[in-house]
C-alpha atoms as a PDB file:
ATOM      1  CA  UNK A   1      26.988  44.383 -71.321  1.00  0.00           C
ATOM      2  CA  UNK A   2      24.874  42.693 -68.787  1.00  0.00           C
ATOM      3  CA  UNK A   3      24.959  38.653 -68.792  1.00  0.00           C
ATOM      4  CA  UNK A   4      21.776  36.875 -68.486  1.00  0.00           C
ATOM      5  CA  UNK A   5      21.699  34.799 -64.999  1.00  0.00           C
ATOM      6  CA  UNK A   6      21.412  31.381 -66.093  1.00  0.00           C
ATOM      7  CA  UNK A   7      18.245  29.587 -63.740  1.00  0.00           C
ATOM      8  CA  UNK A   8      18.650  26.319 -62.593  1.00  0.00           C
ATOM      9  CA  UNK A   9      16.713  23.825 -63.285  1.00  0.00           C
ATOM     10  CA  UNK A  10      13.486  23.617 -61.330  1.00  0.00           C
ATOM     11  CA  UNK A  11      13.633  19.930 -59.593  1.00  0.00           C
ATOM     12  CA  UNK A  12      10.532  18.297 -61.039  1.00  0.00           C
ATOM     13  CA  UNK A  13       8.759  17.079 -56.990  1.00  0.00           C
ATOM     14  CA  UNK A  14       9.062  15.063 -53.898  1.00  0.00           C
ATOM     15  CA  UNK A  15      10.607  12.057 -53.426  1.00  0.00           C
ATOM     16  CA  UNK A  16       8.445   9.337 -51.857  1.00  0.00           C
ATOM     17  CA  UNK A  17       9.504   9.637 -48.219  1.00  0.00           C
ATOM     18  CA  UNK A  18       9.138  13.359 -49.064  1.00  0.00           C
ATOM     19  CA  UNK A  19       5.484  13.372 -49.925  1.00  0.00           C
ATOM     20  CA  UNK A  20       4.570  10.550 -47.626  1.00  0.00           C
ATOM     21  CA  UNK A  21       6.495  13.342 -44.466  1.00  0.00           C
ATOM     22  CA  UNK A  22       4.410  16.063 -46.414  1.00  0.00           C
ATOM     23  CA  UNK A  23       0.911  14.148 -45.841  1.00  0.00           C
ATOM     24  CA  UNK A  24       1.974  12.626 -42.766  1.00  0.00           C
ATOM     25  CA  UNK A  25       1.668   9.169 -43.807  1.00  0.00           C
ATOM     26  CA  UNK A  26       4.007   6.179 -43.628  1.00  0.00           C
ATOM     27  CA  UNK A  27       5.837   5.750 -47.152  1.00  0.00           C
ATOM     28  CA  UNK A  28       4.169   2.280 -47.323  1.00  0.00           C
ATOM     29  CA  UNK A  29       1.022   4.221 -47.303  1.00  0.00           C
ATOM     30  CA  UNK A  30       2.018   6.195 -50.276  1.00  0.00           C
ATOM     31  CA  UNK A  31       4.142   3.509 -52.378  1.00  0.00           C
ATOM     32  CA  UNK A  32       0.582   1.571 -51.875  1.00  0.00           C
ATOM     33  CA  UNK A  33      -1.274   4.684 -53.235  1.00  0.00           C
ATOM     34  CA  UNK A  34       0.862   5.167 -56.187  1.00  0.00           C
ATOM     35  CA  UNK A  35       1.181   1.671 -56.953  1.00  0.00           C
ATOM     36  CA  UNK A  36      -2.724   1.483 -57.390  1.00  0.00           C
ATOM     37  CA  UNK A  37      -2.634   4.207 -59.532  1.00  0.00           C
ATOM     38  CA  UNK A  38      -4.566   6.512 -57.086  1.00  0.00           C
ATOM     39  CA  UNK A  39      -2.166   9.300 -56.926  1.00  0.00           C
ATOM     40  CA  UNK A  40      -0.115   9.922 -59.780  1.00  0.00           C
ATOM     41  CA  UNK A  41       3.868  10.329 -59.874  1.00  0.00           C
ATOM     42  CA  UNK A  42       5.863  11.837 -62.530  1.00  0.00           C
ATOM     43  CA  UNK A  43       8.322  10.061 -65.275  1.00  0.00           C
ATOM     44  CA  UNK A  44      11.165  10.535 -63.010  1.00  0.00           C
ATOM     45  CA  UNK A  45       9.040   9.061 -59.977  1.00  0.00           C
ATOM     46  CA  UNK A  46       9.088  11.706 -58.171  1.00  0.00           C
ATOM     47  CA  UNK A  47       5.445  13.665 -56.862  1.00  0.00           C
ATOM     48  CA  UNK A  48       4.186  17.053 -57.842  1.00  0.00           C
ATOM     49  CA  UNK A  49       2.726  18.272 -54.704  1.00  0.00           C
ATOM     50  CA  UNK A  50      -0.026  19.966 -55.968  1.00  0.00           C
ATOM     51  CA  UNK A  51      -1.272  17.227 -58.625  1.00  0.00           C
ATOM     52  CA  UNK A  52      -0.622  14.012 -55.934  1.00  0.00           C
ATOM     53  CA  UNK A  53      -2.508  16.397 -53.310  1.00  0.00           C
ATOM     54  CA  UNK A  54      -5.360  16.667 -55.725  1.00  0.00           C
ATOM     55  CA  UNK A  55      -5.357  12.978 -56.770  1.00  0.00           C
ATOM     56  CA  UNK A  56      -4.890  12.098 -52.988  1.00  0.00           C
ATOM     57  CA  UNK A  57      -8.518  13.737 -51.254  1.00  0.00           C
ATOM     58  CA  UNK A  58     -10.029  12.812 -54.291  1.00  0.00           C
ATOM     59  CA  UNK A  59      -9.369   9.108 -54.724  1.00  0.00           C
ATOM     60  CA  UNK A  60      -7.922   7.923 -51.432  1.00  0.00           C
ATOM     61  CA  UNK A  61     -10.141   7.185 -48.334  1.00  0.00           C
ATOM     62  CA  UNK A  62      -9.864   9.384 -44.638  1.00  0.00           C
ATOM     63  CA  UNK A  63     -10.012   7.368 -42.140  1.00  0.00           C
ATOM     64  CA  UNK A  64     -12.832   7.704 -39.558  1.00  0.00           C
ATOM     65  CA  UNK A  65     -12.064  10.856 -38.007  1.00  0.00           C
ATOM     66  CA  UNK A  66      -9.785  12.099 -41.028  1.00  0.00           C
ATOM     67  CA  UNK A  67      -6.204  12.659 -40.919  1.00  0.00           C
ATOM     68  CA  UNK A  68      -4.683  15.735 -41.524  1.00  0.00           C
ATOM     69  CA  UNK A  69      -1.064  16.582 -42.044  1.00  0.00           C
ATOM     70  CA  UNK A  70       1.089  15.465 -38.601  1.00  0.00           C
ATOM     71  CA  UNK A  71      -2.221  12.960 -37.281  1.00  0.00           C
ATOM     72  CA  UNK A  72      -0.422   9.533 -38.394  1.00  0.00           C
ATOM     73  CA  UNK A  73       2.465  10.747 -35.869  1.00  0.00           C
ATOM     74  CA  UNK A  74      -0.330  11.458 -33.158  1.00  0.00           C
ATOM     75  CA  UNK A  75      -1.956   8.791 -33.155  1.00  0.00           C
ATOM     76  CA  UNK A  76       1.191   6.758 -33.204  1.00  0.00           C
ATOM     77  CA  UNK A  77       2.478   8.253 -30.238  1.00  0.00           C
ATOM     78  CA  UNK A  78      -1.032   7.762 -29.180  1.00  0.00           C
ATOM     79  CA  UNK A  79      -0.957   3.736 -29.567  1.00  0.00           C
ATOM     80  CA  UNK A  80       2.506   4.338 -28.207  1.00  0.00           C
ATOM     81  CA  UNK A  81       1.396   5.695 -24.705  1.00  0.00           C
ATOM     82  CA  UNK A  82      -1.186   3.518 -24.282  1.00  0.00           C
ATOM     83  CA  UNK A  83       1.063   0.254 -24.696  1.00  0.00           C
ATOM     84  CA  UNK A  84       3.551   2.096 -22.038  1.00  0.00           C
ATOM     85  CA  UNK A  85       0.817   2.451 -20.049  1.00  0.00           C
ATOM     86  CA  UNK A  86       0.071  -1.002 -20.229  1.00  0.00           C
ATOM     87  CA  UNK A  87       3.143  -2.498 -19.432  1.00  0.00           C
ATOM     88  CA  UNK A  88       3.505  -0.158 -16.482  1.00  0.00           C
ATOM     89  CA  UNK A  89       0.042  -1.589 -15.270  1.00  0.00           C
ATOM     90  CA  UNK A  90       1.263  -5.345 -15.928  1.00  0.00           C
ATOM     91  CA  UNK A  91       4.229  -4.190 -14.068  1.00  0.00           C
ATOM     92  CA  UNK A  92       2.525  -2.805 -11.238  1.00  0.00           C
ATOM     93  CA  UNK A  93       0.553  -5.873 -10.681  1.00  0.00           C
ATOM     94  CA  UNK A  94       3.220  -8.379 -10.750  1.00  0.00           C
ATOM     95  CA  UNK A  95       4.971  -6.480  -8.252  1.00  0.00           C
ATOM     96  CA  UNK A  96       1.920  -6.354  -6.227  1.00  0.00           C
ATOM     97  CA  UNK A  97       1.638 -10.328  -6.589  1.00  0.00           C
ATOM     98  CA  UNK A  98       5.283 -10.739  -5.681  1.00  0.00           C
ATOM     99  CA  UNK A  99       4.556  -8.449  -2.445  1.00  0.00           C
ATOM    100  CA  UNK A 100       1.324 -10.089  -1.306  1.00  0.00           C
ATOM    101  CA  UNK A 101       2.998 -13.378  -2.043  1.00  0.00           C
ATOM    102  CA  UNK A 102       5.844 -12.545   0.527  1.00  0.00           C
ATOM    103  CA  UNK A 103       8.732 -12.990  -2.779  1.00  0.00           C
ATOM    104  CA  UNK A 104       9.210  -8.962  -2.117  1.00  0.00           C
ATOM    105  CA  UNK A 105       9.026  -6.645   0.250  1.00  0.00           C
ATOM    106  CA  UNK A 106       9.427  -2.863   1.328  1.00  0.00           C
ATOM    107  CA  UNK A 107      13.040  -1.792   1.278  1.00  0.00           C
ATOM    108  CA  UNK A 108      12.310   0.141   4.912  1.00  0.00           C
ATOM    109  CA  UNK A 109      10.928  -2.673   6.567  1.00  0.00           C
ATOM    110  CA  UNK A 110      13.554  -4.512   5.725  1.00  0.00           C
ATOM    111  CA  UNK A 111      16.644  -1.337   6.953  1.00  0.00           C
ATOM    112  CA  UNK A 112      14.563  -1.077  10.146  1.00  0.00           C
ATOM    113  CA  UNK A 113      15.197  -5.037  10.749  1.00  0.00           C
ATOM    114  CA  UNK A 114      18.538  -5.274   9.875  1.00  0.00           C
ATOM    115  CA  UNK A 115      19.284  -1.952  11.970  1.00  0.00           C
ATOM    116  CA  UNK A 116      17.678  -3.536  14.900  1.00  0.00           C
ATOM    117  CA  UNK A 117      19.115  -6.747  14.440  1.00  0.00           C
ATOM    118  CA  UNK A 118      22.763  -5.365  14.163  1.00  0.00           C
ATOM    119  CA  UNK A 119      22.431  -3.113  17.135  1.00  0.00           C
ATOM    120  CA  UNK A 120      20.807  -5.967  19.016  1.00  0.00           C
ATOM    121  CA  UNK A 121      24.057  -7.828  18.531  1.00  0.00           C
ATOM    122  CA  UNK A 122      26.281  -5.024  19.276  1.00  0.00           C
ATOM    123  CA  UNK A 123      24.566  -4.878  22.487  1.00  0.00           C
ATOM    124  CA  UNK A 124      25.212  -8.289  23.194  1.00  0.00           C
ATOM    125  CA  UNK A 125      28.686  -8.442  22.398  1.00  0.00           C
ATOM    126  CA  UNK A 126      29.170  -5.002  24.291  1.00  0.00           C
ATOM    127  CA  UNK A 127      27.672  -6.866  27.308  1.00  0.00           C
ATOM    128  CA  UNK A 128      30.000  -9.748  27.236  1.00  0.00           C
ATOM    129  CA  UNK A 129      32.319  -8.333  29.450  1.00  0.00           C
ATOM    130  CA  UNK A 130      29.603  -7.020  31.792  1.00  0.00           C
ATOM    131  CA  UNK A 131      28.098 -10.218  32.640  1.00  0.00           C
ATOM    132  CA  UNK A 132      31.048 -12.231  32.589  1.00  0.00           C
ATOM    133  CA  UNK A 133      33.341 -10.397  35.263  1.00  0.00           C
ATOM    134  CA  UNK A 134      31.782 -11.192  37.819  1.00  0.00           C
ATOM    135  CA  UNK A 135      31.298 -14.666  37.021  1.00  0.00           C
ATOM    136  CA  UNK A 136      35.691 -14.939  36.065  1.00  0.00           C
ATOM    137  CA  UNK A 137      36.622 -13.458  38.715  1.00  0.00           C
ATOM    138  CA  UNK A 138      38.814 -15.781  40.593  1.00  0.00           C
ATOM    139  CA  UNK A 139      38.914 -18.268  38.231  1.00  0.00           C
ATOM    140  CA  UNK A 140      42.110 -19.522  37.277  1.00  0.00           C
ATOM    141  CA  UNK A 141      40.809 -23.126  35.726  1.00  0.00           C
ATOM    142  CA  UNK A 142      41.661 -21.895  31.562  1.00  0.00           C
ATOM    143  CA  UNK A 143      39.314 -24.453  30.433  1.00  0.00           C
ATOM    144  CA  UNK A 144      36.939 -23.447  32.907  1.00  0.00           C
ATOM    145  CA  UNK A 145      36.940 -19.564  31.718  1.00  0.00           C
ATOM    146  CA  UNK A 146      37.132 -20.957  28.040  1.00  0.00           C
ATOM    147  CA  UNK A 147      33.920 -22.431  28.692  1.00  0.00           C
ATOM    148  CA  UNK A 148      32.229 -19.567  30.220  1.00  0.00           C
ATOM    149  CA  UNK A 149      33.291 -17.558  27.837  1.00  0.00           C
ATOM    150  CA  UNK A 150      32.379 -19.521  24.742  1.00  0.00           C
ATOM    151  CA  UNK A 151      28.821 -20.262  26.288  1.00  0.00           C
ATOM    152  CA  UNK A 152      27.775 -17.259  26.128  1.00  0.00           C
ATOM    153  CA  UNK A 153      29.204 -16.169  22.858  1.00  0.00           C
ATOM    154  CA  UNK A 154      26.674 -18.856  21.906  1.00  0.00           C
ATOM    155  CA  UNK A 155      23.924 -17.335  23.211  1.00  0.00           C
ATOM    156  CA  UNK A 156      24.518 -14.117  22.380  1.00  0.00           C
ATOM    157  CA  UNK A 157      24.891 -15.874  18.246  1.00  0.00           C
ATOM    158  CA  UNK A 158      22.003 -17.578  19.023  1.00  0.00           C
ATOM    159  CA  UNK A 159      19.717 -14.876  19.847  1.00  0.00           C
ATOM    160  CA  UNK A 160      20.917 -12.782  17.002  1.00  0.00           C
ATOM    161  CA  UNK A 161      19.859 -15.773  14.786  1.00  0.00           C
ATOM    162  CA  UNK A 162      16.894 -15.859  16.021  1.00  0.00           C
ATOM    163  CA  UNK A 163      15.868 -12.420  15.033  1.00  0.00           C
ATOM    164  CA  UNK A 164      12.745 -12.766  12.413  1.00  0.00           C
ATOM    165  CA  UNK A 165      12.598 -10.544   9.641  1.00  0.00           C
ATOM    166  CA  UNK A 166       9.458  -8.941   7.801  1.00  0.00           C
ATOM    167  CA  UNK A 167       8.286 -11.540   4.997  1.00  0.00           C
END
């Protein structure tokens, strides 16, 4: 004895943000659509795809150009690039205005100052000793020597100050 196979129901269409994936539309687009009465939706609200499909490139406009399946995502990744690409042109000229305005400038200029600068006072505080020996020796005043010596710590800090970096 053989038992019949018992087939499930068929589901009766799409859902709304099935259909509206399906033609590649926004659901707005198709609530809008349906709401009008321009595509028609079954008693349990949902879309048969063949009937709506029918209904939809009969009464519902294509835009200039016509949209297929898939073109609503295009063209919104489309509008998409072109605003990044915007910004990163707004971008690129307020960074330009910030350089030529002296607010910002290039990140190597500014190493190979600093580098020059730093080794400029290493050399001077390496020299110290060099300059000053001959001038100490025999001195036994303290004051005298603390003078010396603090005179031309000052200079040496003062020519480091001076040091002008790029604007």
């Amino acid at each position: 004895m053989t038992r019949a196979r018992s087939k499930k129901p068929k589901q009766s269409g799409l859902s709304l943000k099935a259909y509206a994936r399906r033609r590649g539309v926004t659901p707005k687009a198709v609530r809008k659509h349906r709401d009008s009465g321009r595509i028609p939706v079954g008693e349990d609200g949902k879309f048969d795809p063949k009937a709506a499909d029918a209904a939809w490139q009969e009464n519902v406009r294509q835009p200039v150009g016509g949209r297929g399946r898939g073109q609503a995502r295009r063209s919104a990744t489309l509008s998409d690039s072109i605003a990044r690409k915007e910004r990163a042109l707004a971008d690129l000229r307020e960074l330009e205005l910030q350089q030529k305005s002296a607010e910002l400038v290039e990140i190597s200029a500014v190493r190979r100052s600093v580098l020059a600068a730093v080794g400029g006072a290493r050399d001077m505080l390496l020299g110290l000793a060099d300059r000053l020996a001959p001038v100490l020796v025999g001195r036994t005043d303290e004051r005298e020597v603390h003078d010396l010596l603090t005179d031309e710590m000052r200079r040496a800090c003062d020519e480091v100050a001076s040091i002008r970096f790029p604007a």
